[in-house]
Every structure is written in C-alpha cells, then in structure tokens.
C-alpha atoms as a PDB file:
ATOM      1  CA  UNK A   1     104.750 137.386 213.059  1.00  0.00           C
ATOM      2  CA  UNK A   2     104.021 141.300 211.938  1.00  0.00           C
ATOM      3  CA  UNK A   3     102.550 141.809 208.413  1.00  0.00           C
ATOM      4  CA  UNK A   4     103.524 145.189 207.425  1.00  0.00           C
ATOM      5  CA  UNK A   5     101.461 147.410 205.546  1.00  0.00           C
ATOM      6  CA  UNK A   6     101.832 150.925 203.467  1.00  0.00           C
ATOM      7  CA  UNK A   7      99.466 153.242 202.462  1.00  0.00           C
ATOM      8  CA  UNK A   8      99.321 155.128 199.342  1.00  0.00           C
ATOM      9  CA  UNK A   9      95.738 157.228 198.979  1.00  0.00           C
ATOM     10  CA  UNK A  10      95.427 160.975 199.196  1.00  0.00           C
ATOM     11  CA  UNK A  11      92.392 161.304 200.676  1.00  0.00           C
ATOM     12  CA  UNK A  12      92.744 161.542 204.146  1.00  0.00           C
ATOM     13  CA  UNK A  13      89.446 159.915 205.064  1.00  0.00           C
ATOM     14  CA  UNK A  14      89.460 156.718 203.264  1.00  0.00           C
ATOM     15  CA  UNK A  15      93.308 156.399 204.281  1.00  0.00           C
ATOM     16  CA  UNK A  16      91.982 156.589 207.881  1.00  0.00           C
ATOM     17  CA  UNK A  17      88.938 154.769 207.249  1.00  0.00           C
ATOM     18  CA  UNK A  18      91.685 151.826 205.159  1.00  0.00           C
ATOM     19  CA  UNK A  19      94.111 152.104 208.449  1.00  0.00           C
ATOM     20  CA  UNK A  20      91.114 150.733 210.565  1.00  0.00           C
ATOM     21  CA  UNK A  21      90.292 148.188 208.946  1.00  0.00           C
ATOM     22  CA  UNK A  22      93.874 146.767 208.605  1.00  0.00           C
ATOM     23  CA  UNK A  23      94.634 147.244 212.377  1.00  0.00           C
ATOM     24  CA  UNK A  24      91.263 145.403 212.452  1.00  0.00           C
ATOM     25  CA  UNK A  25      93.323 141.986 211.425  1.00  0.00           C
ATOM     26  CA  UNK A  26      95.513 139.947 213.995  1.00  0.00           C
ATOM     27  CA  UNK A  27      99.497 140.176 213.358  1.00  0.00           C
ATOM     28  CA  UNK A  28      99.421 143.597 210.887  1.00  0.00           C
ATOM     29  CA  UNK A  29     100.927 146.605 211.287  1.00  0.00           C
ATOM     30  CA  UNK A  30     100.555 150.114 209.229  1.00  0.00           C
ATOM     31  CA  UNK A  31     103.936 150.940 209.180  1.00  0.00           C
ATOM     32  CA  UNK A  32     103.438 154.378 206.980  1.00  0.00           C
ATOM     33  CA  UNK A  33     101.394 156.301 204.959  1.00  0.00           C
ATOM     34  CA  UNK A  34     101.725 158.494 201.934  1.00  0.00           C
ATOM     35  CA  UNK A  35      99.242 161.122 199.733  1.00  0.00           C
ATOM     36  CA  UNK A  36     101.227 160.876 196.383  1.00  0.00           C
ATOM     37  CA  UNK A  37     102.992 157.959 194.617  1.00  0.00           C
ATOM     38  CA  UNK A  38     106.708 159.496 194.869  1.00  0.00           C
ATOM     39  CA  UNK A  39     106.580 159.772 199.086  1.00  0.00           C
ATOM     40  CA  UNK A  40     105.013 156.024 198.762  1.00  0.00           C
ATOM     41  CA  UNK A  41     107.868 154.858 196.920  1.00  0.00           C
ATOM     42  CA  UNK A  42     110.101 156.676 198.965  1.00  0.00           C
ATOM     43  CA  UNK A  43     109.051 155.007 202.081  1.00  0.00           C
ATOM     44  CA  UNK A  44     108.503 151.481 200.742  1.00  0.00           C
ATOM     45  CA  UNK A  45     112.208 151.598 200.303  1.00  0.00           C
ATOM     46  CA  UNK A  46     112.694 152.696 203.547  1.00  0.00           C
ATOM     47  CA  UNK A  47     110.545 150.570 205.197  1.00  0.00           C
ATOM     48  CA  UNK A  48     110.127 147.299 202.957  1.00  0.00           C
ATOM     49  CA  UNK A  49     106.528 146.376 203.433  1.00  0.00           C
ATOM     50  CA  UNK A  50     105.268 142.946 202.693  1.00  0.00           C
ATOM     51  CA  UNK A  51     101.625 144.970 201.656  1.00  0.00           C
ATOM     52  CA  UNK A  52     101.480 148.135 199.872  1.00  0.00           C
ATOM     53  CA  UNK A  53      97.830 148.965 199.262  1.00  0.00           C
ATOM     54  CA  UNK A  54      97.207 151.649 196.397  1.00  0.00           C
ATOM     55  CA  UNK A  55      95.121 154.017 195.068  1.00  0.00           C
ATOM     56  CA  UNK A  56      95.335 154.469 191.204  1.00  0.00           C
ATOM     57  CA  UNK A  57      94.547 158.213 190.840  1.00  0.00           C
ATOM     58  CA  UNK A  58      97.787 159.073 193.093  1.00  0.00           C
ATOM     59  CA  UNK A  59      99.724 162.781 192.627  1.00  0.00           C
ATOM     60  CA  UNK A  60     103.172 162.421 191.484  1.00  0.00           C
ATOM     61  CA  UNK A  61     103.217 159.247 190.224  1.00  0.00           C
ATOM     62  CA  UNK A  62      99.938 157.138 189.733  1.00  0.00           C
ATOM     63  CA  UNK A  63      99.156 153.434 191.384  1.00  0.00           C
ATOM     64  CA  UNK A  64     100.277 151.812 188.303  1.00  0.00           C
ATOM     65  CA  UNK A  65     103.535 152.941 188.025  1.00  0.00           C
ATOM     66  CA  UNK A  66     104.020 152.862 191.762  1.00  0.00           C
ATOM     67  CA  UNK A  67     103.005 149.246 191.684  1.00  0.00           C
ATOM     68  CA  UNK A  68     105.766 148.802 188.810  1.00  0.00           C
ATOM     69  CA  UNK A  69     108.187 149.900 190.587  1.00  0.00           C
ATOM     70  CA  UNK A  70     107.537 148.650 193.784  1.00  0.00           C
ATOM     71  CA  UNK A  71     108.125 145.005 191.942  1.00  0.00           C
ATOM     72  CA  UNK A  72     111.261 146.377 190.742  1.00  0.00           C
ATOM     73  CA  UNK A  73     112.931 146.325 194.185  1.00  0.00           C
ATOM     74  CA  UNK A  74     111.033 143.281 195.642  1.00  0.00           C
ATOM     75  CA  UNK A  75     108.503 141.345 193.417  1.00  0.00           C
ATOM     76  CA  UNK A  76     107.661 139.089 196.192  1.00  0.00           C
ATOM     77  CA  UNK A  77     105.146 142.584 197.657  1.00  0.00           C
ATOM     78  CA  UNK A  78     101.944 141.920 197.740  1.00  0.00           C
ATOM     79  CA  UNK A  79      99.697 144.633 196.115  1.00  0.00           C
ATOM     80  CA  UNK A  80      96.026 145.619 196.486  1.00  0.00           C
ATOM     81  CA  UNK A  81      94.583 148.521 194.717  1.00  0.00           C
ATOM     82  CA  UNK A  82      91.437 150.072 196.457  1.00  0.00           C
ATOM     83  CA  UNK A  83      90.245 152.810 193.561  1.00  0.00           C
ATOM     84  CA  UNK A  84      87.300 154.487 191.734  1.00  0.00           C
ATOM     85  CA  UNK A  85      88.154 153.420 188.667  1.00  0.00           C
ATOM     86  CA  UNK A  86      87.014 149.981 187.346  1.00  0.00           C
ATOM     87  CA  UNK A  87      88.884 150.353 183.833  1.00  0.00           C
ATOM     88  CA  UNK A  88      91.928 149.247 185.157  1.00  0.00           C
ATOM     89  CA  UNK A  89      91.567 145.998 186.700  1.00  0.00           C
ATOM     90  CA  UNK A  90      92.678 144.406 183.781  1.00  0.00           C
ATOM     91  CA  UNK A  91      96.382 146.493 183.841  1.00  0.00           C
ATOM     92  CA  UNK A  92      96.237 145.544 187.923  1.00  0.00           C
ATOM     93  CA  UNK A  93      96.258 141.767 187.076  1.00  0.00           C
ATOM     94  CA  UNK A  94      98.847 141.838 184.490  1.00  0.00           C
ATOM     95  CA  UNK A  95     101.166 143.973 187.208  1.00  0.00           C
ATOM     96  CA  UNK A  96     100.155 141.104 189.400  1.00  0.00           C
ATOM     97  CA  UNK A  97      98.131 142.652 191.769  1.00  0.00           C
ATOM     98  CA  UNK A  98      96.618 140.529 194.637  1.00  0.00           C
ATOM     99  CA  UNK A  99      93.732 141.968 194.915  1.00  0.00           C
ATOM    100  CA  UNK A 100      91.767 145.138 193.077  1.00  0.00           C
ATOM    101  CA  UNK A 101      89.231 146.614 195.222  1.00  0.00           C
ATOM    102  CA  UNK A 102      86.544 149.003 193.120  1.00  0.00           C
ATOM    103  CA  UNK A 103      85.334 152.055 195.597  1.00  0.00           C
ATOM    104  CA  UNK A 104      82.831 152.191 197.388  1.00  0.00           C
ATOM    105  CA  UNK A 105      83.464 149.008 199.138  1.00  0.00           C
ATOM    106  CA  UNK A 106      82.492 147.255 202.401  1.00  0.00           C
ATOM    107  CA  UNK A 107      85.200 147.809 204.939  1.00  0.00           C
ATOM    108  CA  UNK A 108      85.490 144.091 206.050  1.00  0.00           C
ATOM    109  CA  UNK A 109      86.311 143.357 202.062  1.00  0.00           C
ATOM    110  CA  UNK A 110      89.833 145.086 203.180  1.00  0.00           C
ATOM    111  CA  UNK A 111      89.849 142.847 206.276  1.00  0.00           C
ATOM    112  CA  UNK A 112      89.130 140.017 204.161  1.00  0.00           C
ATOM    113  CA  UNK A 113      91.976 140.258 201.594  1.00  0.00           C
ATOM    114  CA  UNK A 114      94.693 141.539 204.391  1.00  0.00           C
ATOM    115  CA  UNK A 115      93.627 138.045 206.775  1.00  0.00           C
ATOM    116  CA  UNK A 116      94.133 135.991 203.510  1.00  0.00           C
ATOM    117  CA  UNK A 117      97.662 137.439 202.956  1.00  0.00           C
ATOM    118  CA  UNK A 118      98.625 137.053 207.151  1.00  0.00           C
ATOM    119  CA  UNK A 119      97.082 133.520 206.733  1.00  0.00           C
ATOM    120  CA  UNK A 120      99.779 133.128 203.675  1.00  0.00           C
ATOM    121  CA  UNK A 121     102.553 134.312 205.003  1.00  0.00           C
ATOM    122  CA  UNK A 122     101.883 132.453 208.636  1.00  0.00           C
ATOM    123  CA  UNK A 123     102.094 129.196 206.046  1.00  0.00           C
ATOM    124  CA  UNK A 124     105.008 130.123 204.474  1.00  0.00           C
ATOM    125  CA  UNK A 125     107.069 130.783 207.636  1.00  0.00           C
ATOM    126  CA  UNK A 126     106.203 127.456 209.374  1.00  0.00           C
ATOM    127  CA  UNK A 127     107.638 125.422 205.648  1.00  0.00           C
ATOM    128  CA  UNK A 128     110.964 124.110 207.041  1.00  0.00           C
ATOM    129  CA  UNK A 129     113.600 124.759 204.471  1.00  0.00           C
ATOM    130  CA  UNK A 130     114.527 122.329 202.304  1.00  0.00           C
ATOM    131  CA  UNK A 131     118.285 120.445 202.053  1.00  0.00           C
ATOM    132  CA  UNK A 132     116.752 117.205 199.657  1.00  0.00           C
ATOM    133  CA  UNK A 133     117.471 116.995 195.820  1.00  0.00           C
ATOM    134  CA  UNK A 134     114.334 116.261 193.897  1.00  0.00           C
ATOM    135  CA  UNK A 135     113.991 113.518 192.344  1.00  0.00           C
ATOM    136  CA  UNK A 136     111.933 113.876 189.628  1.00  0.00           C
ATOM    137  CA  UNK A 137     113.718 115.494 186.259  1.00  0.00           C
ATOM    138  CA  UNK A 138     111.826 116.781 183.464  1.00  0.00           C
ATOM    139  CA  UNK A 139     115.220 117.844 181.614  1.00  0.00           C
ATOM    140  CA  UNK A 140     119.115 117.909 181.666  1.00  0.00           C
ATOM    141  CA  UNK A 141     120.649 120.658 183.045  1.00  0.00           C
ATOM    142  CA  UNK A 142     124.329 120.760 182.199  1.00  0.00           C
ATOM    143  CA  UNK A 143     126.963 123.426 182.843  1.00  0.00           C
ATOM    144  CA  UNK A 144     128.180 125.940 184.932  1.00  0.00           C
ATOM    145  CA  UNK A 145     128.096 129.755 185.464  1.00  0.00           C
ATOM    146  CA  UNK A 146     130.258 132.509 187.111  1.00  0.00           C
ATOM    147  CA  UNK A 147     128.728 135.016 189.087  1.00  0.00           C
ATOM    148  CA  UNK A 148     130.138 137.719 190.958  1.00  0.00           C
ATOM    149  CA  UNK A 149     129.275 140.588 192.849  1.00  0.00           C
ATOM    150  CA  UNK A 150     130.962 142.791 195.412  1.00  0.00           C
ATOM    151  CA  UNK A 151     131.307 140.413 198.050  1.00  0.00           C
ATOM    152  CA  UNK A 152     131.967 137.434 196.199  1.00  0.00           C
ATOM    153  CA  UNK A 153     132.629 135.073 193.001  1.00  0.00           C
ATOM    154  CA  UNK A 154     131.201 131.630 192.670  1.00  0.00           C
ATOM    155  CA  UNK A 155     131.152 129.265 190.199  1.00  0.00           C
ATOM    156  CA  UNK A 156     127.696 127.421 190.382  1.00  0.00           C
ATOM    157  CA  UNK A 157     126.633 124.205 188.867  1.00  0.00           C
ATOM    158  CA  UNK A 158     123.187 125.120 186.760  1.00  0.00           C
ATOM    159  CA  UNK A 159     121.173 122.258 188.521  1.00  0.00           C
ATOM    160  CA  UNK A 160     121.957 123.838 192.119  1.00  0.00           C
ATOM    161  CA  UNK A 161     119.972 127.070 191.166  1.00  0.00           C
ATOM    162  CA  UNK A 162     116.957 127.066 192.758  1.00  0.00           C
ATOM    163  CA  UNK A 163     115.637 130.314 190.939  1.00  0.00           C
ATOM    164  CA  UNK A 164     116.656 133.637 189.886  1.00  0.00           C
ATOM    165  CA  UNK A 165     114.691 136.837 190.795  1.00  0.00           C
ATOM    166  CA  UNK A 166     115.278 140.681 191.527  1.00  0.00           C
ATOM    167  CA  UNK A 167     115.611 142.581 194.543  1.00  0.00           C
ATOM    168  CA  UNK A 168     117.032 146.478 194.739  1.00  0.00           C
ATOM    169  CA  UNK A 169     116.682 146.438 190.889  1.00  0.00           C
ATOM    170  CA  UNK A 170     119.341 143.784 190.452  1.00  0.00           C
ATOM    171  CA  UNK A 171     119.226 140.369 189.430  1.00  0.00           C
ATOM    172  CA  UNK A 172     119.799 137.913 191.848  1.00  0.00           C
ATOM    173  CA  UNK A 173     120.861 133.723 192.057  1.00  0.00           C
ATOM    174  CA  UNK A 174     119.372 132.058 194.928  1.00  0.00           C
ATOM    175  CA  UNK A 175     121.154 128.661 194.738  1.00  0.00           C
ATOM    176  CA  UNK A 176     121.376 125.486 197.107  1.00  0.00           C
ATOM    177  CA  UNK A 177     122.881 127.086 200.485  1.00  0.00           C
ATOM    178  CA  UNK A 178     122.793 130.968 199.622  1.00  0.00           C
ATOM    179  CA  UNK A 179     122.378 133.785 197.305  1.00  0.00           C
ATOM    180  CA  UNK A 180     124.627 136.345 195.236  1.00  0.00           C
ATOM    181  CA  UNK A 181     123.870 138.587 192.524  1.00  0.00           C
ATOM    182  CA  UNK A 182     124.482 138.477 188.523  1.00  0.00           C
ATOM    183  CA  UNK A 183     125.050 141.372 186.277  1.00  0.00           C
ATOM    184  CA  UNK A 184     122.666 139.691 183.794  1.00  0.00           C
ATOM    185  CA  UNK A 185     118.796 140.645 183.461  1.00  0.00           C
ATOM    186  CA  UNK A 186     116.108 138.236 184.055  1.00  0.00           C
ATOM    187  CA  UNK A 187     115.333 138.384 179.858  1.00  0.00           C
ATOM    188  CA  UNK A 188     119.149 137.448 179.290  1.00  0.00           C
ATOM    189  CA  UNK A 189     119.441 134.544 181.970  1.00  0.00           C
ATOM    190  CA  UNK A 190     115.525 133.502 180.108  1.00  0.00           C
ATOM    191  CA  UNK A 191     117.320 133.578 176.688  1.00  0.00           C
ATOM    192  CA  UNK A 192     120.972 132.411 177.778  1.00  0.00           C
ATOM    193  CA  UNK A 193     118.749 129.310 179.541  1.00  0.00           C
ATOM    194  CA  UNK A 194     115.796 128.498 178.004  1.00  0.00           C
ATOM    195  CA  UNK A 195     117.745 124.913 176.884  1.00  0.00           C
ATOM    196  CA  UNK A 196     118.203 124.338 180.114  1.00  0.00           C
ATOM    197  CA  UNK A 197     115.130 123.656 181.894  1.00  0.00           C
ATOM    198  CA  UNK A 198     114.665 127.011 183.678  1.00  0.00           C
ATOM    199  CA  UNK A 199     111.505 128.840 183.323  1.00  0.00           C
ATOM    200  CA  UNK A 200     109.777 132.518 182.876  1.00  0.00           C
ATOM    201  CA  UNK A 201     107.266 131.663 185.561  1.00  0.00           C
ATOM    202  CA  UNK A 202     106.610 135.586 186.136  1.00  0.00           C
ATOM    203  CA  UNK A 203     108.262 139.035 185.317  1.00  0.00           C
ATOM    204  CA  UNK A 204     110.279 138.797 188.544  1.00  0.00           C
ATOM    205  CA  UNK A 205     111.340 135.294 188.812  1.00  0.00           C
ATOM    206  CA  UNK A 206     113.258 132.469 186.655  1.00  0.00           C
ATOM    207  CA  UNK A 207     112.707 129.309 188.070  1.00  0.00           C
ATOM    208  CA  UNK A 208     114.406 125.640 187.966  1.00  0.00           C
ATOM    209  CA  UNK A 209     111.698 123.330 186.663  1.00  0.00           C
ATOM    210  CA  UNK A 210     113.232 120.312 188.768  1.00  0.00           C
ATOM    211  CA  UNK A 211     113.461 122.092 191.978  1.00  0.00           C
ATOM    212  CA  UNK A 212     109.060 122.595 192.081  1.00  0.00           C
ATOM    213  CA  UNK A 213     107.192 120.844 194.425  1.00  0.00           C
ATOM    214  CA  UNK A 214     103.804 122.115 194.737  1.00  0.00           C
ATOM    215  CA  UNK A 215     102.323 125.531 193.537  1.00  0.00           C
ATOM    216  CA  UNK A 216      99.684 127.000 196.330  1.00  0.00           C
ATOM    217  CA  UNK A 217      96.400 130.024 194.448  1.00  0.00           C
ATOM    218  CA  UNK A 218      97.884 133.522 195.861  1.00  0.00           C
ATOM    219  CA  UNK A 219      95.467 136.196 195.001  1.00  0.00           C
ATOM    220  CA  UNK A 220      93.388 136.173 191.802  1.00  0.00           C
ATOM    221  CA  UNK A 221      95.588 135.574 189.120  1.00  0.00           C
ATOM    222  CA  UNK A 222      99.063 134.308 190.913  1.00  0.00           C
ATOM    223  CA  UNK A 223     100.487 130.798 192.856  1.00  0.00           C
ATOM    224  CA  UNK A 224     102.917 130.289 195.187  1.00  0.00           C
ATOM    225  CA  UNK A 225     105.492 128.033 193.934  1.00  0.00           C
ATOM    226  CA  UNK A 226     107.149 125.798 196.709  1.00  0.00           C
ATOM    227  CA  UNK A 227     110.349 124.578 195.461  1.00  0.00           C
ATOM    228  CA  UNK A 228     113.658 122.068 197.214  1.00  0.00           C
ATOM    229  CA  UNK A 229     116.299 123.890 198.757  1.00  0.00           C
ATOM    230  CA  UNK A 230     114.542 126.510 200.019  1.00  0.00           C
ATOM    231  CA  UNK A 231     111.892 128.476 201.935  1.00  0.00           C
ATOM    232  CA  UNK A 232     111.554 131.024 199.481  1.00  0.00           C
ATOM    233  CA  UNK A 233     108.712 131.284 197.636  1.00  0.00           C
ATOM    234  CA  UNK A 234     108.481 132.152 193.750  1.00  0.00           C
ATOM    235  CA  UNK A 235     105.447 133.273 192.092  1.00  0.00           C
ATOM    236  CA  UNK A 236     103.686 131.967 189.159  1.00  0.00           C
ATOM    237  CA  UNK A 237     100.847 133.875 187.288  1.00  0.00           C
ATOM    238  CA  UNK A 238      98.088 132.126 185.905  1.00  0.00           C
ATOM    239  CA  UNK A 239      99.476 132.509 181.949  1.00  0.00           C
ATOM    240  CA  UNK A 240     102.472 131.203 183.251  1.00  0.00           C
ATOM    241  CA  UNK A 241     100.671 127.995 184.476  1.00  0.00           C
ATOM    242  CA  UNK A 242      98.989 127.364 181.647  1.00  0.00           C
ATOM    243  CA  UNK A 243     102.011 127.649 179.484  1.00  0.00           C
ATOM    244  CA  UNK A 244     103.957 125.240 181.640  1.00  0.00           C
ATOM    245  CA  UNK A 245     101.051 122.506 181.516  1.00  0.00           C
ATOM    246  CA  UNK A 246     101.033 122.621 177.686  1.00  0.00           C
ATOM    247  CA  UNK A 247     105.057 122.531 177.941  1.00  0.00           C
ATOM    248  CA  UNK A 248     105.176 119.388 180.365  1.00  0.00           C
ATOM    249  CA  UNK A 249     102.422 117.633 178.407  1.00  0.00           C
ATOM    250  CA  UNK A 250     104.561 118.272 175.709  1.00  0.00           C
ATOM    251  CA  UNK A 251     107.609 116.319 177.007  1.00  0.00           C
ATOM    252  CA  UNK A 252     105.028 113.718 178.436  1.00  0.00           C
ATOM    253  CA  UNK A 253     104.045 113.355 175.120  1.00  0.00           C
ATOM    254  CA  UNK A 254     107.218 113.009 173.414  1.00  0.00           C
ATOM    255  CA  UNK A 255     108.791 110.513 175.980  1.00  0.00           C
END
C-alpha cells in the first residue's frame, strides 16, 4: 500500500526539508507539491491525496481555506498543518485537522504523525467488508427514499443506509451493496432524518446509528467509526462523541 502525500508551503526549504522526512516513512509517496493554496487545490483534485500537509500563511488562498475545501471534495483527507503561527490551532481542530505542527519543529515529529496515518490506513485496508445486519437497535427506522443521479434511480429502504457523506462537492448514499448520489445536502438529509436514527457525527458524514460497531482515536480530536456493511470508514469528532454518549444514555435511561 502507497500513502500519498501533497505539499502546500512556499518556502522552498522547509518544503524540501518536509519532503525528506515523509520519504523517510515506509509505504508514502510525495505525489506533488505546490507554493500557494490555489495550485494545491488544483492538484489535490488532480491527484487525490490521502495526506495534504499545509502551511497556513499560503499565497492565493491560505491553509484554512485550502483545508475547507479540500474536505469539500473528500472529507475522508487527512490534514496536518506545519506553520508559524500558534493562534490557529484552535480553527485547525474544528476543520478537523489531524495533526497541527507549530514551526520550528523536530523533523522526526513529521515522521511521527505520517507513520501513525500509514499505520491507520494499513488497518483499515486489512477490515474485511462487512455483509451481517447488526443486531443491536437503538431506534426504528421506517421508510423509504428515492435517489437518483445520472446513472441511476433507486429506491432504498432507510435501515440499509450505512451513511451519507460528500465527495466532488455532492452528497452521496453509501448503502448495503453500493453507492449513488442525492441532490440533498448533508444539513437537509440531518433535518429530513433526525427521527430516524441517523446522526451528524461530523461536517462530512451522516451516519446510521445501528450500523456502528466500534469507533478507533484518529488524530487529536477525531475517531474512526467502523460500521456493518462496509469497509468504509466515517469519522467522528470528539463533540460529536460526547453528544452521542449523552444521547444513548438518554434512551438507556428512558427504556
């Protein structure tokens, strides 16, 4: 397995001096590099990295926003910021970043936080995907939905939707067996849905509450949320978490 990595600093010698220290880890690969924010978006849609590691003070369009967008076509990317500027860890985290890096750092911090990613993804890979219904169910989940796209139309049953999420800046079902998109955002499935046992669990993802099976710590402020019928991976932040444990004790309570 390759872990793929983009660049976005402008200074040529801590680019460089990043670029070693990534090569530096087993199974990565620095697939480009960029000096401003709009060429870094540019190529991460080109080249779909599962890393993009960012400096905030970028021309053109500044780490922030480039991190914002960069969830906008694929919210599963993993982010690290390596900056000068402290002030903004706090805006990182709540863009999800994985990891936020404060200049000058030791080189084999980068090393670090890129071998803890490959060691995540290596996990991922090996989890077989998964055909069983769960069997626990916190809620009823009733109904059916239409969803269409260019390619298709299916009718789904709610409780075969494993999760909703974006990629290319559209909203897409992943369901029991496959995938197709809706022409609904995220905040309208959340509202359209909230009755029905599905869940907020992060800007980019809507999750079925019966399909979770475990939730694995990615990055500082973010889990891994392993779920039935399928390999894919949803993310939870930490928020999120604590807002589901208050929910479930909740229903705990109540039965």
């Amino acid at each position: 397995m390759k872990l793929t990595v983009l660049l976005a600093e402008d200074d040529p010698a801590m680019r460089q001096v990043i670029k070693n220290a990534v090569r530096g880890v087993r199974g990565t690969d620095v697939v480009g590099e960029a000096d401003d924010g709009v060429t870094a978006l540019k190529l991460f849609e080109e080249l779909r990295p599962r890393v993009v590691i960012i400096d905030i003070d970028l021309p053109g369009k500044n780490g922030l926003t480039l991190a914002q967008e960069v969830f906008e076509v694929d919210p599963w990317t993993y982010i690290i910021f390596c900056t000068g500027f402290s002030e903004y860890r706090d805006k990182a985290f709540e863009l999800y970043a994985f990891d936020y890096l404060v200049k000058p750092f030791r080189v084999d911090r980068i090393a670090q936080t890129v071998k803890r990613i490959y060691e995540l993804e290596v996990n991922r890979s090996k989890e077989p995907e998964k055909t069983e219904s769960p069997s626990k169910k916190w809620g009823s989940i009733q109904g059916a939905r239409l969803f269409r796209d260019a390619d298709k139309i299916l009718m789904l049953d709610l409780k075969d939707i494993v999760f909703f999420t974006k990629e290319e800046r559209r909203t897409v079902v992943h369901y029991a067996g496959g995938k197709v998109f809706a022409d609904e955002s995220l905040g309208t499935l959340e509202e359209q849905l909230k009755s029905q046992m599905f869940f907020r669990s992060h800007k980019g993802f809507l999750i079925n509450l019966n399909m979770i099976k475990e939730l694995i710590p990615c990055g500082k402020s973010t889990y891994q949320v392993v779920m039935a019928n399928t390999s894919q991976r949803p993310l939870m932040t930490w928020d999120k978490l604590k807002e589901l444990d208050e929910m479930t004790r909740g229903i705990t309570r109540s039965n």
